[in-house]
N, C-alpha and C. Protein backbone atom coordinates (compact mmCIF):
# COMPACT_ATOMS: atom_id res chain seq x y z
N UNK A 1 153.96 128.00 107.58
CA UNK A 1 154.13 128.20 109.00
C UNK A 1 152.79 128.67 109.59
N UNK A 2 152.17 128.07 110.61
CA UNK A 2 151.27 128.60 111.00
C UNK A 2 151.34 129.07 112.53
N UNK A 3 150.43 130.17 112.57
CA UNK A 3 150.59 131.30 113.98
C UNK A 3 149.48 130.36 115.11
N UNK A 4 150.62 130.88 116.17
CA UNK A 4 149.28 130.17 117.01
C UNK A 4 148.55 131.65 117.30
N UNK A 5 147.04 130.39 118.19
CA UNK A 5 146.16 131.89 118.33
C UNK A 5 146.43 132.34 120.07
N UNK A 6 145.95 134.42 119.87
CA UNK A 6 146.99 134.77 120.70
C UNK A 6 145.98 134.66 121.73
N UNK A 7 146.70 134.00 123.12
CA UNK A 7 145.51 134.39 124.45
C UNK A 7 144.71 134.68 124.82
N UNK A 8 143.32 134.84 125.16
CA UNK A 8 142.38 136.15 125.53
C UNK A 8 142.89 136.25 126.59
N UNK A 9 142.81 137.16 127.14
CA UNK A 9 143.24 138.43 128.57
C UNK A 9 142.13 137.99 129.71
N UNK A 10 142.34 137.70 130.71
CA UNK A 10 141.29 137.75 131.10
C UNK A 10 140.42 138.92 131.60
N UNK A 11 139.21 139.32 131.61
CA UNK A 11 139.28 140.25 132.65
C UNK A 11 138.02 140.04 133.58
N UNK A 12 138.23 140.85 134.21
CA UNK A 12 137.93 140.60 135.98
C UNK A 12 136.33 140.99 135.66
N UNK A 13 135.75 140.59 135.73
CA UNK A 13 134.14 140.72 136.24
C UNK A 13 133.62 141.03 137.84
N UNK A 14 131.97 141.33 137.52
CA UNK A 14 131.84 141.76 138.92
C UNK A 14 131.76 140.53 139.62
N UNK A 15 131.48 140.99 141.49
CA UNK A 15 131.81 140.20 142.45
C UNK A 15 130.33 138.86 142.25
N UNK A 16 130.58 137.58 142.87
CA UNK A 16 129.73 136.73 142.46
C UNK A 16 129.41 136.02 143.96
N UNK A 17 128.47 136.00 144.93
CA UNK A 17 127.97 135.34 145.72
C UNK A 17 127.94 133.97 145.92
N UNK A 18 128.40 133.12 145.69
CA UNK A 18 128.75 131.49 145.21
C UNK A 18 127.84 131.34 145.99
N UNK A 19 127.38 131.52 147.42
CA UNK A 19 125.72 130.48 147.74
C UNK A 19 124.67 131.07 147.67
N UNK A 20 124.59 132.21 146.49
CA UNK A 20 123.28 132.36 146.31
C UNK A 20 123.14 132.23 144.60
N UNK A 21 124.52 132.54 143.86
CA UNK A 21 124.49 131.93 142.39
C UNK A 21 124.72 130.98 142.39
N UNK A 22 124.35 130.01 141.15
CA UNK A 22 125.15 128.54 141.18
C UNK A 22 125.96 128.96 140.06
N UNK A 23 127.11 128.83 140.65
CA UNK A 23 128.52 128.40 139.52
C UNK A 23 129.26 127.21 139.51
N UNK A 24 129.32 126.62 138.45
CA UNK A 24 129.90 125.21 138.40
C UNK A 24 131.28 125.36 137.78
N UNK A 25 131.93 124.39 137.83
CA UNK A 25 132.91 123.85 137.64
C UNK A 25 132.90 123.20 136.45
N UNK A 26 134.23 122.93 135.34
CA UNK A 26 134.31 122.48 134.49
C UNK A 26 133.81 120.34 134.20
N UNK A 27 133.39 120.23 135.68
CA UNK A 27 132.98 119.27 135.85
C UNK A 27 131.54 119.10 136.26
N UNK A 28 130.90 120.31 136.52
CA UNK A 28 129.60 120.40 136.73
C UNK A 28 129.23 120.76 138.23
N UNK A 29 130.25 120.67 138.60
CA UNK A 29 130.14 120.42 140.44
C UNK A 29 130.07 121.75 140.80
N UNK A 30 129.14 122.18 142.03
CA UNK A 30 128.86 123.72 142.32
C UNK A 30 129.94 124.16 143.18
N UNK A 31 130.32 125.42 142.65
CA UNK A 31 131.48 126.05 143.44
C UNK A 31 130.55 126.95 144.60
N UNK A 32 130.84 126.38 145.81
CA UNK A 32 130.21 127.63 146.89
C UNK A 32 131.63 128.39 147.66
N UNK A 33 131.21 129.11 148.08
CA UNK A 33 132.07 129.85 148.79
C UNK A 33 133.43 129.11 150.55
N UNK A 34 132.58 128.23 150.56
CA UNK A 34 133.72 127.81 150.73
C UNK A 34 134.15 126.70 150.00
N UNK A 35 134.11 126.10 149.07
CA UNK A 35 134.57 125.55 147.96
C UNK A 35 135.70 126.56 147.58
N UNK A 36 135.36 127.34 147.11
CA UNK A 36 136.42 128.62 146.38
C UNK A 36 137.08 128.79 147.42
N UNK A 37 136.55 128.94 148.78
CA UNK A 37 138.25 129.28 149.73
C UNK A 37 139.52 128.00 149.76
N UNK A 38 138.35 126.91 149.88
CA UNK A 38 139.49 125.69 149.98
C UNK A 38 140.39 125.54 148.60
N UNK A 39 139.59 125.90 147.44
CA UNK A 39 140.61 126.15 146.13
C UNK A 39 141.64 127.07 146.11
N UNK A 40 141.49 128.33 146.60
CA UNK A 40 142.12 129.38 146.68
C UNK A 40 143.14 128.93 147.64
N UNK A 41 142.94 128.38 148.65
CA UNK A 41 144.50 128.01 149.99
C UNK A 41 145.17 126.84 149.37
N UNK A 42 144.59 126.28 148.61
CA UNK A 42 145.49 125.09 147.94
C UNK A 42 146.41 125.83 146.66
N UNK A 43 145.72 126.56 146.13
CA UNK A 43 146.47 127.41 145.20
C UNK A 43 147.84 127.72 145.84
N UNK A 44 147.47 128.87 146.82
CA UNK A 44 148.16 129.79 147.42
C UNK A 44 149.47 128.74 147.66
N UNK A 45 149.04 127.64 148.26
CA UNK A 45 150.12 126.44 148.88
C UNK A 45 151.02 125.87 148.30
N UNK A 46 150.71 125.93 147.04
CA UNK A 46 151.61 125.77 145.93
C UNK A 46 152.70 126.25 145.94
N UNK A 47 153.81 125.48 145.51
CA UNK A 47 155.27 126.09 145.48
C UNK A 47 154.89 127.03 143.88
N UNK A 48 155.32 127.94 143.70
CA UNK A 48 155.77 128.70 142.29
C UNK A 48 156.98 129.33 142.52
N UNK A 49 157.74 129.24 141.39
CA UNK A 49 159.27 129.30 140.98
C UNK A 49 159.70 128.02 141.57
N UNK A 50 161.04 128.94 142.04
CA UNK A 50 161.78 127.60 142.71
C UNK A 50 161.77 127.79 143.98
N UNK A 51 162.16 126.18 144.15
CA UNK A 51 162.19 125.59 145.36
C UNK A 51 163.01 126.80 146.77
N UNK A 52 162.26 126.91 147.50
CA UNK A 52 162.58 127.59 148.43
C UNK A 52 163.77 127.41 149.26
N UNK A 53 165.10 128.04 149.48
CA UNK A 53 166.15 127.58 150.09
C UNK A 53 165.60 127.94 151.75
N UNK A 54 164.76 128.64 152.60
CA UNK A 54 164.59 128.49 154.15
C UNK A 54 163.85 127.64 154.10
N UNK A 55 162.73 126.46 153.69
CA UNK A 55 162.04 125.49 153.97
C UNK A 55 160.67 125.54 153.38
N UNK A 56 159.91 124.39 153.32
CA UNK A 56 158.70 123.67 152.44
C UNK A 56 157.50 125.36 153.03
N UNK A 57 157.41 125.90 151.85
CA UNK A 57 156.01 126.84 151.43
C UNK A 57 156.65 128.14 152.02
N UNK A 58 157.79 128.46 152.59
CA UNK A 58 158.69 129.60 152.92
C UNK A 58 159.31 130.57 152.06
N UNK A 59 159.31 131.41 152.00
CA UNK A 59 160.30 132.35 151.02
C UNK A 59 161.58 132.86 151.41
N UNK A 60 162.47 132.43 150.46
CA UNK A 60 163.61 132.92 150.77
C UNK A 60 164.22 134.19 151.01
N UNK A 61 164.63 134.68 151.38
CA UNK A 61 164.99 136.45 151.80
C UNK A 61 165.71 136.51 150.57
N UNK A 62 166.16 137.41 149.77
CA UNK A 62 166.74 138.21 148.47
C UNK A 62 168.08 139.24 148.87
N UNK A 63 169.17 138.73 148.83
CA UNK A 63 169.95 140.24 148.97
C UNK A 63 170.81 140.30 147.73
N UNK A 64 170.41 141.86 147.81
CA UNK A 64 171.07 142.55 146.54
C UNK A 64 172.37 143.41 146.66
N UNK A 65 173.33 143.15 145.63
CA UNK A 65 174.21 144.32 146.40
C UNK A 65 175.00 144.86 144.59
N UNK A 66 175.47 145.79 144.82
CA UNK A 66 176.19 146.57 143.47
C UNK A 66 177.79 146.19 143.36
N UNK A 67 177.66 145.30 142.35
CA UNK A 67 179.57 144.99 142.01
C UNK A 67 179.95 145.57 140.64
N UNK A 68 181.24 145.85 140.55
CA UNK A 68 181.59 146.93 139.12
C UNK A 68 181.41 145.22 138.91
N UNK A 69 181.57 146.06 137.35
CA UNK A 69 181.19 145.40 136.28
C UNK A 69 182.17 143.56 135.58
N UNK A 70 183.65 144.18 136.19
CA UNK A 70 184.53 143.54 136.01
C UNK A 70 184.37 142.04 137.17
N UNK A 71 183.88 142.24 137.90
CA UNK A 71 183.32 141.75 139.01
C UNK A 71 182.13 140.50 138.98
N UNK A 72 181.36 141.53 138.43
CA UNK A 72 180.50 140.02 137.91
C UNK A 72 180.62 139.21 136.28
N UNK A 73 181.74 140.17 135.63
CA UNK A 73 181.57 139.08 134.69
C UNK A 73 182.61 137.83 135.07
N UNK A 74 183.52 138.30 136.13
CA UNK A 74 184.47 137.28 136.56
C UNK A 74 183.27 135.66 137.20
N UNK A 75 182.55 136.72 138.07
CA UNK A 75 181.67 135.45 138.88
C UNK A 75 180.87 134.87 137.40
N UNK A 76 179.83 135.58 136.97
CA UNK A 76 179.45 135.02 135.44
C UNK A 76 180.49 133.64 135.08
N UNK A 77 181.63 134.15 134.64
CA UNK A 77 182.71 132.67 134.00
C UNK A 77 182.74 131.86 135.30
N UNK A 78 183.12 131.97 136.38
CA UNK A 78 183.24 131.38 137.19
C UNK A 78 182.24 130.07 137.75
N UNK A 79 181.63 130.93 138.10
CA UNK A 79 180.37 130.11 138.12
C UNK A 79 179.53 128.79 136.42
N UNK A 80 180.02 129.57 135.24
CA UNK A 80 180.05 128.60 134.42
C UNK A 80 181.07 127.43 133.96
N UNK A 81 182.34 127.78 134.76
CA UNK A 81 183.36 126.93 134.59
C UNK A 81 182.67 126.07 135.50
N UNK A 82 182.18 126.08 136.46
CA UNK A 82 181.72 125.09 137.61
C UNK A 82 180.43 124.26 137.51
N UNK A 83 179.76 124.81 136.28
CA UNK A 83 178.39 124.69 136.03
C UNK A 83 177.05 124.74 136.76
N UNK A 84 177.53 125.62 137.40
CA UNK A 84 176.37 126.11 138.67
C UNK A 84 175.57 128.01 138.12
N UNK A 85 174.87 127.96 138.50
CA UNK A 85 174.34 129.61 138.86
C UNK A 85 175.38 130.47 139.66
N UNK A 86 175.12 131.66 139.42
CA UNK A 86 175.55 132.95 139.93
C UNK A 86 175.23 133.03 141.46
N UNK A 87 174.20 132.51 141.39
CA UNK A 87 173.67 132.93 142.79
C UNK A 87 174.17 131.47 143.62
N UNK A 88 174.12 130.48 143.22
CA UNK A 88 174.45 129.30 143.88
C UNK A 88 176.13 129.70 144.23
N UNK A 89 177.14 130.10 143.23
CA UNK A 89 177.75 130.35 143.82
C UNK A 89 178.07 131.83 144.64
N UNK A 90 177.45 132.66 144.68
CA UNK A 90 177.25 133.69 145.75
C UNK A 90 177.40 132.98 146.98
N UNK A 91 176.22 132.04 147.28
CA UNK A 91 176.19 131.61 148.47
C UNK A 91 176.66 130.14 149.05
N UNK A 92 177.80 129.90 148.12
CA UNK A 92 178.97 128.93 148.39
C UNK A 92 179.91 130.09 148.86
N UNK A 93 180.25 130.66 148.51
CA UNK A 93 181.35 131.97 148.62
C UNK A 93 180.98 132.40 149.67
N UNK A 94 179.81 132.64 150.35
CA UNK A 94 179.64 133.51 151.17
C UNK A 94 179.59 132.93 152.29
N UNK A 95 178.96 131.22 152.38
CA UNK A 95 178.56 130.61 153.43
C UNK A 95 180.14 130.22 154.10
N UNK A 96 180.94 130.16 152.84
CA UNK A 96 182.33 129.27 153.08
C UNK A 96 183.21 130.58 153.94
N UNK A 97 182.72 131.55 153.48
CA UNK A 97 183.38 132.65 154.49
C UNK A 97 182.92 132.88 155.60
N UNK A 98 181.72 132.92 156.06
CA UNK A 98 181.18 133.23 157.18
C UNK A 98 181.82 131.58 157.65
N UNK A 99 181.63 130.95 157.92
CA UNK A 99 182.28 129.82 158.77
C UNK A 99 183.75 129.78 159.01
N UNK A 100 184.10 130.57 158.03
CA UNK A 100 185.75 130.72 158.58
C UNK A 100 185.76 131.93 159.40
N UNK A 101 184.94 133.11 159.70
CA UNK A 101 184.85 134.20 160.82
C UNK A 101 185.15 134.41 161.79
């Protein structure tokens, strides 16, 4: 069996002037400062995790709330009899109630 090898860490170095150092790119190409901003907003633009339920590059709001115990293991089965998430059905349950209000 062989181990893979473990990560290096990165760490943070000091600050770097991009138009007065030349730093290149794994392609040779000089990173200037605004080079690095336009990399950095494309980054940023990126979806990470999942897909956002309020809309494209938005974050969804989070609510949390405390149920005994008996409570969520019911939703737990429930939600796996249906083959959906916990949270997907939270907000089948919840949406389907608020419209009946």
């Amino acid at each position: 069996m062989t181990m893979a090898k473990p990560q290096k860490k990165y760490v943070l170095g000091k600050d770097v002037d991009l138009d007065r150092e030349v730093v290149r790119d794994k392609n040779g190409k000089r990173i200037t400062s605004k080079r690095a901003e336009k990399i950095a907003q494309e980054v940023i633009s990126q979806v990470v995790g999942r897909p956002s339920l309020t809309g494209p590059a938005k974050v969804s709001p989070e609510i949390k709330a405390r149920v005994p115990e008996k409570l969520k293991v019911a939703l737990e089965r429930e939600a796996k009899r249906q083959g959906q998430t916990t949270s997907a059905l939270i907000r089948q349950v919840l949406q389907e109630y608020l419209d009946t209000a």
